[in-house]
N, C-alpha and C. Protein backbone atom coordinates (compact mmCIF):
# COMPACT_ATOMS: atom_id res chain seq x y z
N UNK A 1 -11.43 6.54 -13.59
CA UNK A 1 -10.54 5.53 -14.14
C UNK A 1 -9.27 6.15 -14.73
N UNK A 2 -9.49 7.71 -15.46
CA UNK A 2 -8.48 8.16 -15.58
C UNK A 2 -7.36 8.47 -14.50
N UNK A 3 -7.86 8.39 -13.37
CA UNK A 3 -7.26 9.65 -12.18
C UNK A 3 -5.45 8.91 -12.05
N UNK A 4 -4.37 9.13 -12.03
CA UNK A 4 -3.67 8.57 -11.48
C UNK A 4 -3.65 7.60 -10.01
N UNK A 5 -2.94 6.35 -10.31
CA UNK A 5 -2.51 5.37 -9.22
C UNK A 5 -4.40 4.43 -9.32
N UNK A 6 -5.18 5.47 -10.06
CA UNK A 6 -6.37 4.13 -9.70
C UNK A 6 -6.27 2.49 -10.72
N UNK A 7 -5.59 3.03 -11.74
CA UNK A 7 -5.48 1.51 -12.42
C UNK A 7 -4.60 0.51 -11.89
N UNK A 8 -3.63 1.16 -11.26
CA UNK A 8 -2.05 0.61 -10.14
C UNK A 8 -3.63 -0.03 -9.28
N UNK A 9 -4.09 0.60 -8.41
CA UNK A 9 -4.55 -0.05 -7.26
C UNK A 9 -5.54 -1.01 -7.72
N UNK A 10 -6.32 -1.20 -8.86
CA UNK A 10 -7.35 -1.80 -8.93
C UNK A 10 -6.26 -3.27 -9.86
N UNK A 11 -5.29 -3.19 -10.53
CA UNK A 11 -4.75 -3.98 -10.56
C UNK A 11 -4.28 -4.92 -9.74
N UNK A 12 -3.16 -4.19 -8.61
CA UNK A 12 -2.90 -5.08 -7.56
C UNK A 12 -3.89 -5.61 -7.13
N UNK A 13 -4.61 -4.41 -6.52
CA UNK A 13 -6.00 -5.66 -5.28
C UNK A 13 -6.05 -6.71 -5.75
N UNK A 14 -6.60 -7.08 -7.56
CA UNK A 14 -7.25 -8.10 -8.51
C UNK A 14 -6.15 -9.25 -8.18
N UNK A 15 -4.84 -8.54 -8.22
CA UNK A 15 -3.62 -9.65 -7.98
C UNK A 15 -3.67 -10.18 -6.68
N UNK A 16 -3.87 -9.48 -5.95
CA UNK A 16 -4.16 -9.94 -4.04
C UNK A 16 -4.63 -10.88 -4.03
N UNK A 17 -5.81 -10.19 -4.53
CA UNK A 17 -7.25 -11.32 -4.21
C UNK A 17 -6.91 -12.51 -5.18
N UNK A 18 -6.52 -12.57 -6.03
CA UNK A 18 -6.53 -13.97 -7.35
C UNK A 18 -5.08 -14.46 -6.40
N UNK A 19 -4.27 -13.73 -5.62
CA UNK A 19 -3.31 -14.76 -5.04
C UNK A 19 -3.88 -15.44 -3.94
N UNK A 20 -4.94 -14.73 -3.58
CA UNK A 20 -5.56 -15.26 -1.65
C UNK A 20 -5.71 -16.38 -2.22
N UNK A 21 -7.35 -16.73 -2.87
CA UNK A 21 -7.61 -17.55 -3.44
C UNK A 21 -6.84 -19.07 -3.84
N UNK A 22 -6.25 -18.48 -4.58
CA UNK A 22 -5.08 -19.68 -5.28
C UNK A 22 -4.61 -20.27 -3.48
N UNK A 23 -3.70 -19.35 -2.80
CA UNK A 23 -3.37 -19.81 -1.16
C UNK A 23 -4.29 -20.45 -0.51
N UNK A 24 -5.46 -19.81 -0.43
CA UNK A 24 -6.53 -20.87 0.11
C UNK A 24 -6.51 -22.76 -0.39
N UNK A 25 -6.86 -22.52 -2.09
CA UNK A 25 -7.39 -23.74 -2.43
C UNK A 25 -5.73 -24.48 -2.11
N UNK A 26 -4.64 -24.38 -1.97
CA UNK A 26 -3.63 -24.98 -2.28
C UNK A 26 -2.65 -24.73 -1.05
N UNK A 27 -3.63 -24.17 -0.20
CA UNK A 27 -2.43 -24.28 0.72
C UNK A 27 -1.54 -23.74 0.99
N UNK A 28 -1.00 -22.47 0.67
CA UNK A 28 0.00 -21.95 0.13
C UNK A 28 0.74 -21.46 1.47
N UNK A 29 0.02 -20.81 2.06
CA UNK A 29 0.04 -20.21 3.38
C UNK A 29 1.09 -21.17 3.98
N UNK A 30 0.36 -22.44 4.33
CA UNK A 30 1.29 -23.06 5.41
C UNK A 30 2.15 -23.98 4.66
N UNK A 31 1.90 -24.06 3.21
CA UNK A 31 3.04 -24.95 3.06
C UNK A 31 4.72 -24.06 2.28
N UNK A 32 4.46 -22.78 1.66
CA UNK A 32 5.52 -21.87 1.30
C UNK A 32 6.04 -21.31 2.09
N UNK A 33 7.14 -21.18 2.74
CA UNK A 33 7.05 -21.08 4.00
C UNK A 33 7.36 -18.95 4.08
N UNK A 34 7.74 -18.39 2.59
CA UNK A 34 7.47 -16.72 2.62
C UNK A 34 6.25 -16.38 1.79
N UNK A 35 5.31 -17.04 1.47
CA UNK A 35 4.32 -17.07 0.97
C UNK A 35 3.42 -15.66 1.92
N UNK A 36 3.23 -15.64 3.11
CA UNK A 36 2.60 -14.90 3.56
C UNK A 36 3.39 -13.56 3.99
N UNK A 37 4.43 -13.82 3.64
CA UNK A 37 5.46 -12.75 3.92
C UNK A 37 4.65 -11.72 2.49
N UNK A 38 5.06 -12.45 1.30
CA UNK A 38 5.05 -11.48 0.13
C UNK A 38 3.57 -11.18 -0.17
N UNK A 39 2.26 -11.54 0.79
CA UNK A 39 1.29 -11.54 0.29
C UNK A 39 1.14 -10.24 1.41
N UNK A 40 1.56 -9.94 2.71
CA UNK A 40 1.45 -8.57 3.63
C UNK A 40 2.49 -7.58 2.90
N UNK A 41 3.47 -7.99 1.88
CA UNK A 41 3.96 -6.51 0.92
C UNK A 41 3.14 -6.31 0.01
N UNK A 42 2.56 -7.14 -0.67
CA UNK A 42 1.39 -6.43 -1.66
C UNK A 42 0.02 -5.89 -0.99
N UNK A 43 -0.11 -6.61 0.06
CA UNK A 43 -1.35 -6.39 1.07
C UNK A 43 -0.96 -4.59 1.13
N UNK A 44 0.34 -4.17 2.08
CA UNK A 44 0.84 -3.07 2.13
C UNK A 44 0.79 -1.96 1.11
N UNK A 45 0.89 -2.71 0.10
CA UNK A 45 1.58 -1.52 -1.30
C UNK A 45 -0.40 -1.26 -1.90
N UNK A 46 -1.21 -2.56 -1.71
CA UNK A 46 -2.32 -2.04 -2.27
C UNK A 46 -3.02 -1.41 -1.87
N UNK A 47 -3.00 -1.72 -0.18
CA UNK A 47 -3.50 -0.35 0.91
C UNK A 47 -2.86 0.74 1.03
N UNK A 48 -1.86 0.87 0.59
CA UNK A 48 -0.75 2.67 0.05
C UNK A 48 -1.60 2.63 -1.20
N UNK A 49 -1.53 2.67 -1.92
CA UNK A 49 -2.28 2.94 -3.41
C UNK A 49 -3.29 3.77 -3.39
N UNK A 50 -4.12 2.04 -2.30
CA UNK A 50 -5.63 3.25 -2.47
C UNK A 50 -5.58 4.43 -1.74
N UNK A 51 -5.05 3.84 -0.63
CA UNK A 51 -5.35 5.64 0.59
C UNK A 51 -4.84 7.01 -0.36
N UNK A 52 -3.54 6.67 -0.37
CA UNK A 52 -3.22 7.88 -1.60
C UNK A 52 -4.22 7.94 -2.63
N UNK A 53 -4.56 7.28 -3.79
CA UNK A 53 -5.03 7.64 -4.71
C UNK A 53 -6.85 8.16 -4.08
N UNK A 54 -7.21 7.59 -3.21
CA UNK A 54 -8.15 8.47 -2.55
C UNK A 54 -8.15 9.70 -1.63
N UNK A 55 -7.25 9.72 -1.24
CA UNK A 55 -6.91 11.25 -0.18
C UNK A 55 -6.60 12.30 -1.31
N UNK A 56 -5.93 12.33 -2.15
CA UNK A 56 -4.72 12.95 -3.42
C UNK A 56 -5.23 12.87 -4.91
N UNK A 57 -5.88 11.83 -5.44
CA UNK A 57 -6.46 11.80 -6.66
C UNK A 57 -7.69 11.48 -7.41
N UNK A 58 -9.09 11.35 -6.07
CA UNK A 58 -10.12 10.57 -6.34
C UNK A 58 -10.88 11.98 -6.64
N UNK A 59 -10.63 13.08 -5.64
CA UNK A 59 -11.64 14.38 -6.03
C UNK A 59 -12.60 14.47 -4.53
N UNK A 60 -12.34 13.44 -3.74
CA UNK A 60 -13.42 13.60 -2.70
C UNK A 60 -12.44 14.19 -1.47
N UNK A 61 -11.47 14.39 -0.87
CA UNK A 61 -10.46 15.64 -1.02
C UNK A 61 -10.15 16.51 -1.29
N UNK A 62 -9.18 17.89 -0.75
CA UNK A 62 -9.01 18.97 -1.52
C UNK A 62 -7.21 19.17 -1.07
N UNK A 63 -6.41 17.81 -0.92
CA UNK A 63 -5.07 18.55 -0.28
C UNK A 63 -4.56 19.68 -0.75
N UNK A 64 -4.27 20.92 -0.24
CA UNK A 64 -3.64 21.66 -0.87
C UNK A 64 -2.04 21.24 -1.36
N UNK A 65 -1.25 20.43 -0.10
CA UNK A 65 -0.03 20.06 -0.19
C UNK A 65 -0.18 19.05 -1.00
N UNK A 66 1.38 18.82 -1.68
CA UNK A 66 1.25 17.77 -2.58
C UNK A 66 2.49 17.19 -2.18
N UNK A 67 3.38 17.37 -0.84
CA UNK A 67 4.94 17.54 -0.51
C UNK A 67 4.88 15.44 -0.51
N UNK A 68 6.45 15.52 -0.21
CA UNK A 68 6.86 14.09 0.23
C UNK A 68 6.42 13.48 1.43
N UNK A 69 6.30 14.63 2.35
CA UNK A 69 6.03 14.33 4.00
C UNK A 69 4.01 13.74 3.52
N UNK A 70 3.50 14.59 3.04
CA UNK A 70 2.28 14.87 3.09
C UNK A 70 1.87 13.00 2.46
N UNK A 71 3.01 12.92 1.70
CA UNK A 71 2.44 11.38 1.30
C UNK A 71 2.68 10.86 2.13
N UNK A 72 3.75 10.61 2.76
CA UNK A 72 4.54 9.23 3.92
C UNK A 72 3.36 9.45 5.01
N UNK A 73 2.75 10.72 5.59
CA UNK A 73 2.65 10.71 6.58
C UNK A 73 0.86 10.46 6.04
N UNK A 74 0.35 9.91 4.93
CA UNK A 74 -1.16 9.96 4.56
C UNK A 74 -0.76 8.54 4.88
N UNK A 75 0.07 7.88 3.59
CA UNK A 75 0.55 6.57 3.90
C UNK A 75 0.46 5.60 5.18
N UNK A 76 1.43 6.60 5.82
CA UNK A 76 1.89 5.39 7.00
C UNK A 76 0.14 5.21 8.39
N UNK A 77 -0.09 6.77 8.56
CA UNK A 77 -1.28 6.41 9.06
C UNK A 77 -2.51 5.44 8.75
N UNK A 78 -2.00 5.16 7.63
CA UNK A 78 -3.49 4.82 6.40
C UNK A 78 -3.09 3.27 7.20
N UNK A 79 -1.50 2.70 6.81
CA UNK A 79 -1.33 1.86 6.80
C UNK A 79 -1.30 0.79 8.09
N UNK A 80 -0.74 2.08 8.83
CA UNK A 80 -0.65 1.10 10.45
C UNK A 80 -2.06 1.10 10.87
N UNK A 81 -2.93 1.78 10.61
CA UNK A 81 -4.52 1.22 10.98
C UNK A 81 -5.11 0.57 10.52
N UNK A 82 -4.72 0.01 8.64
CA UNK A 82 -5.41 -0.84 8.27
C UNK A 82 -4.19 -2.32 9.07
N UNK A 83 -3.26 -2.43 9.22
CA UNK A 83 -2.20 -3.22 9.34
C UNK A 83 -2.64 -3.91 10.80
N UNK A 84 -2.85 -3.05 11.88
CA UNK A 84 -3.04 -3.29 13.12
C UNK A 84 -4.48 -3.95 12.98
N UNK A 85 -5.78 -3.65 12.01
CA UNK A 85 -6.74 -4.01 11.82
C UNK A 85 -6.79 -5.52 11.94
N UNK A 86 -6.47 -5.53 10.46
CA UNK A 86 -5.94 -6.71 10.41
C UNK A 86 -5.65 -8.02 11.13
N UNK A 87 -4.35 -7.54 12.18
CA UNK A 87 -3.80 -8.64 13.21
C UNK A 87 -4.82 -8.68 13.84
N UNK A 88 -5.29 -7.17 14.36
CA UNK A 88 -6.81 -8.03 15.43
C UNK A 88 -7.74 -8.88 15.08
N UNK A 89 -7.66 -9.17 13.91
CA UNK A 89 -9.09 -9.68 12.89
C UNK A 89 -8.51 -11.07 13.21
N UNK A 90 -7.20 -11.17 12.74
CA UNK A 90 -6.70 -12.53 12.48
C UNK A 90 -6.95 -13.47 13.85
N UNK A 91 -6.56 -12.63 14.78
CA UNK A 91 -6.50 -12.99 16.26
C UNK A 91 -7.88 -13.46 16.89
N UNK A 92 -8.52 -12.37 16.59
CA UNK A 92 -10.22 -12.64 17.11
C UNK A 92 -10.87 -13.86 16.26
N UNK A 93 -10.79 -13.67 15.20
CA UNK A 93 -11.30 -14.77 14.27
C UNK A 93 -10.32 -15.63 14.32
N UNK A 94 -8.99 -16.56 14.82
CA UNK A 94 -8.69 -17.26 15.35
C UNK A 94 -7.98 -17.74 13.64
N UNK A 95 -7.96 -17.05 12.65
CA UNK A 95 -6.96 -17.51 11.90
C UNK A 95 -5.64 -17.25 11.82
N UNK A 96 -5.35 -17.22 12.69
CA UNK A 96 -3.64 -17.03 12.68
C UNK A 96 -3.25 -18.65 13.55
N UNK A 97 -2.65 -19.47 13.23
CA UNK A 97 -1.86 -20.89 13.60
C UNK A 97 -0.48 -20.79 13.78
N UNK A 98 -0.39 -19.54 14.06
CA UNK A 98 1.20 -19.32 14.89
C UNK A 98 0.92 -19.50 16.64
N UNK A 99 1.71 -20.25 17.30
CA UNK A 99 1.65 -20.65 18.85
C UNK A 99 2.40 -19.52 19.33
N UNK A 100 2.51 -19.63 20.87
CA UNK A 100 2.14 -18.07 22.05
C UNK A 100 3.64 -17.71 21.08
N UNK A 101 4.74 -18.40 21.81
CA UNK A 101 6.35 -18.02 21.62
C UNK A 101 6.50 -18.00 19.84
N UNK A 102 5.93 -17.82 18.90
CA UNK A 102 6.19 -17.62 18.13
C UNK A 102 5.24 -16.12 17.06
N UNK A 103 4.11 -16.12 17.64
CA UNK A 103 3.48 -15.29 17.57
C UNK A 103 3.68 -13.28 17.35
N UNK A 104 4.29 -13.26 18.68
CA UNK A 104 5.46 -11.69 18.37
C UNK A 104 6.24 -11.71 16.94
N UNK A 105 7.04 -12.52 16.77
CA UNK A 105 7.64 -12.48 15.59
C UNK A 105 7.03 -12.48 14.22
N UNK A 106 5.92 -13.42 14.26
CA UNK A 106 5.19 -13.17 13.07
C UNK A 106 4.47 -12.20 12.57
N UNK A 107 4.08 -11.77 13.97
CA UNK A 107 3.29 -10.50 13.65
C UNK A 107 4.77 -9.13 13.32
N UNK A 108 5.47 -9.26 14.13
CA UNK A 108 6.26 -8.50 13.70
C UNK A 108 6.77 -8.31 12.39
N UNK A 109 6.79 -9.80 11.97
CA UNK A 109 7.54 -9.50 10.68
C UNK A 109 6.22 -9.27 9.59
N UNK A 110 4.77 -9.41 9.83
CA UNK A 110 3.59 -8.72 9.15
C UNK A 110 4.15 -7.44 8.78
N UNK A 111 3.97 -6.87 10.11
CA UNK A 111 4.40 -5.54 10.09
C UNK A 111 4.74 -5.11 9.20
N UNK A 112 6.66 -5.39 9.31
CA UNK A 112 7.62 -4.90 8.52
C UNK A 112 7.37 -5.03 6.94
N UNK A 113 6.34 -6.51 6.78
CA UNK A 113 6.59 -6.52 5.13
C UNK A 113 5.30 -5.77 4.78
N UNK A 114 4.00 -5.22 5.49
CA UNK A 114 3.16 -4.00 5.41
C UNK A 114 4.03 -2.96 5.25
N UNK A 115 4.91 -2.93 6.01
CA UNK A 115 5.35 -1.11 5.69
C UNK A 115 6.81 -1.14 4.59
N UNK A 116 7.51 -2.38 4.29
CA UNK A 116 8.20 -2.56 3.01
C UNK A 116 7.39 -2.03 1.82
N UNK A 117 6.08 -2.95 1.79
CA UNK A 117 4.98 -3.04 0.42
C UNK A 117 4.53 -1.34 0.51
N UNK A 118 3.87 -1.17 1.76
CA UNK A 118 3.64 0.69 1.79
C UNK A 118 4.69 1.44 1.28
N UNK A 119 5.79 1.44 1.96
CA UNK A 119 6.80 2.74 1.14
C UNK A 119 7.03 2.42 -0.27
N UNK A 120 7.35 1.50 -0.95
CA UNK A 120 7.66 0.96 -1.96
C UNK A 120 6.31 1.84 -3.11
N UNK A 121 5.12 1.23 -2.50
CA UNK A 121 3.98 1.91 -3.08
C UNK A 121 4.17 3.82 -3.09
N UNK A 122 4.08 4.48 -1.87
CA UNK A 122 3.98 5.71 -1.44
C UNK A 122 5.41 6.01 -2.48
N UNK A 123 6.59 5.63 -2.88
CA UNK A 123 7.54 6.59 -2.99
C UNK A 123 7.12 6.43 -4.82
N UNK A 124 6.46 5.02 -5.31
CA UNK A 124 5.94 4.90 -6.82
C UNK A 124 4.89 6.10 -6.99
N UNK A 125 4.23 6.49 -6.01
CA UNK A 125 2.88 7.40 -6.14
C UNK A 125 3.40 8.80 -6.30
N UNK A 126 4.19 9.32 -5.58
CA UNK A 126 4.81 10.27 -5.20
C UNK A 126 5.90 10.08 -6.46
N UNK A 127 6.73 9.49 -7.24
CA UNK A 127 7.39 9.65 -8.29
C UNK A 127 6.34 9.72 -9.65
N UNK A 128 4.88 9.29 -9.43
CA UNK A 128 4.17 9.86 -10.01
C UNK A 128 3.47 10.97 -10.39
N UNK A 129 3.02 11.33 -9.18
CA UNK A 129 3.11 12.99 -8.82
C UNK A 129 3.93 13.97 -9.10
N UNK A 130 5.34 13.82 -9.32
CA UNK A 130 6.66 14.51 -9.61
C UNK A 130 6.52 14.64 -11.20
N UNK A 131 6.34 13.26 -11.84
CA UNK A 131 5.93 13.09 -13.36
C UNK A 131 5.06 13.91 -13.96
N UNK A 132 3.70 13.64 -13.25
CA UNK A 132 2.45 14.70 -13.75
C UNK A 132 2.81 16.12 -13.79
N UNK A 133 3.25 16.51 -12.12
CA UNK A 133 3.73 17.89 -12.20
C UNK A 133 4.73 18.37 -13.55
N UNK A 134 5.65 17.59 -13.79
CA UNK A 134 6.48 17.73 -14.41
C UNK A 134 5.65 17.93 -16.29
N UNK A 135 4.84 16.89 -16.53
CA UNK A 135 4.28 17.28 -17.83
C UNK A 135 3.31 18.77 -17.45
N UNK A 136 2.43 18.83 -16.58
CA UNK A 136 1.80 19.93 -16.41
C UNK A 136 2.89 21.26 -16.87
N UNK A 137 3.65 21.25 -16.20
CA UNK A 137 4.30 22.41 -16.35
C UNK A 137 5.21 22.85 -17.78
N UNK A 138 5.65 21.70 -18.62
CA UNK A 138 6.36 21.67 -19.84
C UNK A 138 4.43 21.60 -20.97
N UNK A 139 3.69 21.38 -20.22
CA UNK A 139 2.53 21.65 -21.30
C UNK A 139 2.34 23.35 -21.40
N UNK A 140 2.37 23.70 -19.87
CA UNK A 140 2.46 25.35 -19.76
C UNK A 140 3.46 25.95 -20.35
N UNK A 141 4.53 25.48 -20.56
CA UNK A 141 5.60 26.00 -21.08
C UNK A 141 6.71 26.81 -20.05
N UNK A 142 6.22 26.00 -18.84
CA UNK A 142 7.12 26.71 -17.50
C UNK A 142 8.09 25.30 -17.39
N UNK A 143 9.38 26.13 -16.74
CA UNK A 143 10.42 24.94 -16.65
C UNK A 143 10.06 24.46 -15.21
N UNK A 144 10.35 23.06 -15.29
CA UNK A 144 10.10 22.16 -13.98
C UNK A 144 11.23 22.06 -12.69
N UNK A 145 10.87 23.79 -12.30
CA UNK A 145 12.29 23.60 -11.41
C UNK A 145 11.51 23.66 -10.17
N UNK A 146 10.33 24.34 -9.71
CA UNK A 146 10.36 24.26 -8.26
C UNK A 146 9.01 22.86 -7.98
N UNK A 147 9.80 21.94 -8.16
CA UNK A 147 8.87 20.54 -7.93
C UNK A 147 8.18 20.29 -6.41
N UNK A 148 7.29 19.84 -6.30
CA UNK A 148 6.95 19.32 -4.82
C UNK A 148 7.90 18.83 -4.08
N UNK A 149 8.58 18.95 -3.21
CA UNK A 149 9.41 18.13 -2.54
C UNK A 149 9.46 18.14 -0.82
């Protein structure tokens, strides 16, 4: 509970899920018409959270790197497989009510607001990481010049 980014992630999800919900009983989905837009950027940013805070801060891991690349590139894999998951789920289980010619686009724009909500998350995690490093090293009494980057 201490670890960094786990209170971030267990927050959002709680927010996800208490927004699904609310969308379900009320409709939200089909009657707001960016409602599902802003619910695949938090969808995004809470699936960046966890993957990071599990690859990087849970302990069941050992990254040696701690660089910028090393996040984007934990991130984005994490994300386009849970993201792509997803659409197939929606598709197979037949909840998606977008028709043929409109369909590409929606999913497209899933996409984009998955990997908006992901970087947004990944570059908060990673300015966290910069932070920690940064007290670690002023606790040592070393100056914070050669940072992860």
């Amino acid at each position: 509970m201490t670890k960094p980014l786990f209170k971030e992630f267990i927050i959002l999800l709680i927010l996800v899920a208490g927004l699904h919900l609310l969308a379900i009983y009320f409709d939200l989905y089909w009657t707001v018409s960016k409602f599902d837009s802003m619910m695949h950027f938090l969808g995004g940013a809470s699936v960046v959270l966890g993957i990071l805070w599990l690859y990087f801060f849970s302990g069941f891991f050992n990254p040696q790197k701690r660089q910028i690349w090393q996040f984007l590139s934990v991130s984005f894999l994490g994300l386009v497989f849970v993201s792509v998951s997803w659409e197939v789920y929606e598709l197979m289980a037949g909840v998606t009510f977008v028709s043929g010619q409109e369909y590409p686009f929606d999913t497209s724009l899933d996409f984009s607001m998955d990997l908006l909500g992901g970087a947004t998350a990944c570059l908060y995690a990673y300015m966290k990481e910069i932070s920690n490093v940064n007290l670690l090293l002023t606790v040592k009494g070393q100056a914070p010049d050669n940072l992860p980057v």
